[in-house]
C-alpha atoms as a PDB file:
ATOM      1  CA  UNK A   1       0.000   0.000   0.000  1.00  0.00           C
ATOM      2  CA  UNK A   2       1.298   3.486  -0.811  1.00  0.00           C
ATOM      3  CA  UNK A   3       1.391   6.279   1.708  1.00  0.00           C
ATOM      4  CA  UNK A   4       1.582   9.622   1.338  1.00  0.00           C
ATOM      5  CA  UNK A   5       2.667  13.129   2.714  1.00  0.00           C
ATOM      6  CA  UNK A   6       1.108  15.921   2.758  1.00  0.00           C
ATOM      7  CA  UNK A   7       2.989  18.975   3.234  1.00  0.00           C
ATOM      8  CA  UNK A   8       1.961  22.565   3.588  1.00  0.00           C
ATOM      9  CA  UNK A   9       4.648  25.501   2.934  1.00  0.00           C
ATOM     10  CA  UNK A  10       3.463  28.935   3.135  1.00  0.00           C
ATOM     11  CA  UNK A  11       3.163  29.169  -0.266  1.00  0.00           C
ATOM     12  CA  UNK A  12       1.859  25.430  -1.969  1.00  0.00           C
ATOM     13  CA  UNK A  13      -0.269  22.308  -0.833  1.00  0.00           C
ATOM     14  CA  UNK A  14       2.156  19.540  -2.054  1.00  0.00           C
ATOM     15  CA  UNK A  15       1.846  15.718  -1.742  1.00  0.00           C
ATOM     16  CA  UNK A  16       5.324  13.343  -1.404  1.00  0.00           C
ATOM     17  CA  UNK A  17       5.687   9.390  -1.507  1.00  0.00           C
ATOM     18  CA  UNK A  18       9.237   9.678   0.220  1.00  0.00           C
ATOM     19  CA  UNK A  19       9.683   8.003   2.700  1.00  0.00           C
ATOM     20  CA  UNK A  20      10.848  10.733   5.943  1.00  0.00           C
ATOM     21  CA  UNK A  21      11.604   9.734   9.166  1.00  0.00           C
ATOM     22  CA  UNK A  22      10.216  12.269  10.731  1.00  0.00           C
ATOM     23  CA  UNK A  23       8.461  15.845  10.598  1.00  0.00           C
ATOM     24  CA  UNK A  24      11.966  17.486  11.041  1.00  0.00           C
ATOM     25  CA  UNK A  25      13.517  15.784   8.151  1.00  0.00           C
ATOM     26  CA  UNK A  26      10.952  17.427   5.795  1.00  0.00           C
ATOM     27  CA  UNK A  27      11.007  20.578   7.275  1.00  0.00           C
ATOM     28  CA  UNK A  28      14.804  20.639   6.595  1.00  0.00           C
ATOM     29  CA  UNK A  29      13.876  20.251   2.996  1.00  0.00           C
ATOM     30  CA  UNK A  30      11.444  23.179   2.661  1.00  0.00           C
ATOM     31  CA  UNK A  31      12.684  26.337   3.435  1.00  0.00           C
ATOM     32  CA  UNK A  32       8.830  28.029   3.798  1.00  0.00           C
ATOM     33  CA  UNK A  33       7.282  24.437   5.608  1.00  0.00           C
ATOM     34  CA  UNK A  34       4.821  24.795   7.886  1.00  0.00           C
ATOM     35  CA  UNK A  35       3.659  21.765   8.701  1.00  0.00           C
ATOM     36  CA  UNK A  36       2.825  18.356   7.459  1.00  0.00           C
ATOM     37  CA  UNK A  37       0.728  14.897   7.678  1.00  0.00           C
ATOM     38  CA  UNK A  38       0.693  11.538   7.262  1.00  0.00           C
ATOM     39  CA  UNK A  39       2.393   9.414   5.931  1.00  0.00           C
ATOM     40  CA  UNK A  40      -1.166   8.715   5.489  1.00  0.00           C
ATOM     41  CA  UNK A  41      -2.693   6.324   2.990  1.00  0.00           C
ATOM     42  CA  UNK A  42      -4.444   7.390  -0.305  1.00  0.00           C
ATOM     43  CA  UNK A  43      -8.029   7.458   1.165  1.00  0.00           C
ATOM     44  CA  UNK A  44      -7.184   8.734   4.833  1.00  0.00           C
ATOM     45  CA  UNK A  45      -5.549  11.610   2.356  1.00  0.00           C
ATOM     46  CA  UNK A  46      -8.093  12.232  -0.118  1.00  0.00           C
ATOM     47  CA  UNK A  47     -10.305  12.582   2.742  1.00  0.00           C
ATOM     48  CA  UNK A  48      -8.350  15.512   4.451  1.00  0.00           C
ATOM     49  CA  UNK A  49      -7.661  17.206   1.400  1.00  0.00           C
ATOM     50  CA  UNK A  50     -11.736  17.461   0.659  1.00  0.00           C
ATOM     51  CA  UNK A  51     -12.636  18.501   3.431  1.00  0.00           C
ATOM     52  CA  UNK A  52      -9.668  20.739   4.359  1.00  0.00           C
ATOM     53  CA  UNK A  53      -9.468  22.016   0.550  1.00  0.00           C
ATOM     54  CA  UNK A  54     -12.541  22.308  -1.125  1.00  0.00           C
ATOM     55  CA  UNK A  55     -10.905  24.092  -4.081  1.00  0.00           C
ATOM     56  CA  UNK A  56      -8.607  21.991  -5.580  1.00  0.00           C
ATOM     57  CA  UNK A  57      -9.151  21.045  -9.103  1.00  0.00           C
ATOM     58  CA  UNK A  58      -8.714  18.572 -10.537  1.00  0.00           C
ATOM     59  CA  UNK A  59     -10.379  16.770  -7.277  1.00  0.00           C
ATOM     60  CA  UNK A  60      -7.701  15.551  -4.471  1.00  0.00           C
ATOM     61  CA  UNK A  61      -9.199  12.175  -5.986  1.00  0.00           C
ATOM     62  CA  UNK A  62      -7.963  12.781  -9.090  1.00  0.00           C
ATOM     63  CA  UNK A  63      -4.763  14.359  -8.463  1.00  0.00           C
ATOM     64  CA  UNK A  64      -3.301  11.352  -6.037  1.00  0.00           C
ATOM     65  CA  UNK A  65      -4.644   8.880  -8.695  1.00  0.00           C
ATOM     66  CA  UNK A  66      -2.335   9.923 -11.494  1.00  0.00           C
ATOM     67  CA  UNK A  67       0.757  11.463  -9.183  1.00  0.00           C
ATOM     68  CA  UNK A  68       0.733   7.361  -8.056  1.00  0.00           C
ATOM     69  CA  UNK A  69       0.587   6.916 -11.675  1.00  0.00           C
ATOM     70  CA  UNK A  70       3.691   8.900 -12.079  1.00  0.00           C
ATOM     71  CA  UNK A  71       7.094   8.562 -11.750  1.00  0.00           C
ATOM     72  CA  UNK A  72       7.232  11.804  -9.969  1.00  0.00           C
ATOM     73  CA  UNK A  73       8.501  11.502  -5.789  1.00  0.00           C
ATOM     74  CA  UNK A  74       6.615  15.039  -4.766  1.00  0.00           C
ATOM     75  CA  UNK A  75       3.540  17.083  -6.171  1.00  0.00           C
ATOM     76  CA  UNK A  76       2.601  20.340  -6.271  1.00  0.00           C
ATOM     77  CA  UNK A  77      -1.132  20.272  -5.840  1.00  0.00           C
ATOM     78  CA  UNK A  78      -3.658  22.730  -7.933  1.00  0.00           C
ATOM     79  CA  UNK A  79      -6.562  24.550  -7.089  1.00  0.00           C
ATOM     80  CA  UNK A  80      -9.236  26.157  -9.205  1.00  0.00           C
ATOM     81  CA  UNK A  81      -7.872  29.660 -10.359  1.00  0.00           C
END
């Protein structure tokens, strides 16, 4: 089963499949972090995320299905402009 981060800088919603030890080893790798969840697993996330962020766009849904499609380790998430 894959689990995911979610991580929230000041200035993006992103989601991450690497795998961090802790809280403090991802916010050494964003300078503007603010906090984070998880690792989580896809539906626990997809939850959060709609209820949390009712703007994103595609839906959270859709945007964890094909970033666990990818190849890609972290993803910026997008929200209706």
């Amino acid at each position: 089963m894959t689990e995911v981060h979610i991580i929230l800088t000041r200035k993006e919603v992103l989601i991450s499949r690497k795998p961090y030890a802790s809280w403090r080893e991802i916010q050494d790798e964003y300078d503007d972090y603010m906090a984070s969840l998880g690792p989580w697993d896809t539906a626990t996330a997809t939850s959060w995320l709609d209820e949390e962020y009712s703007g994103l766009s595609p839906s959270a849904q859709d945007q964890i299905g094909a970033f666990l499609c990818s190849e890609q380790a972290v993803r910026t998430l997008s929200f209706v402009e």
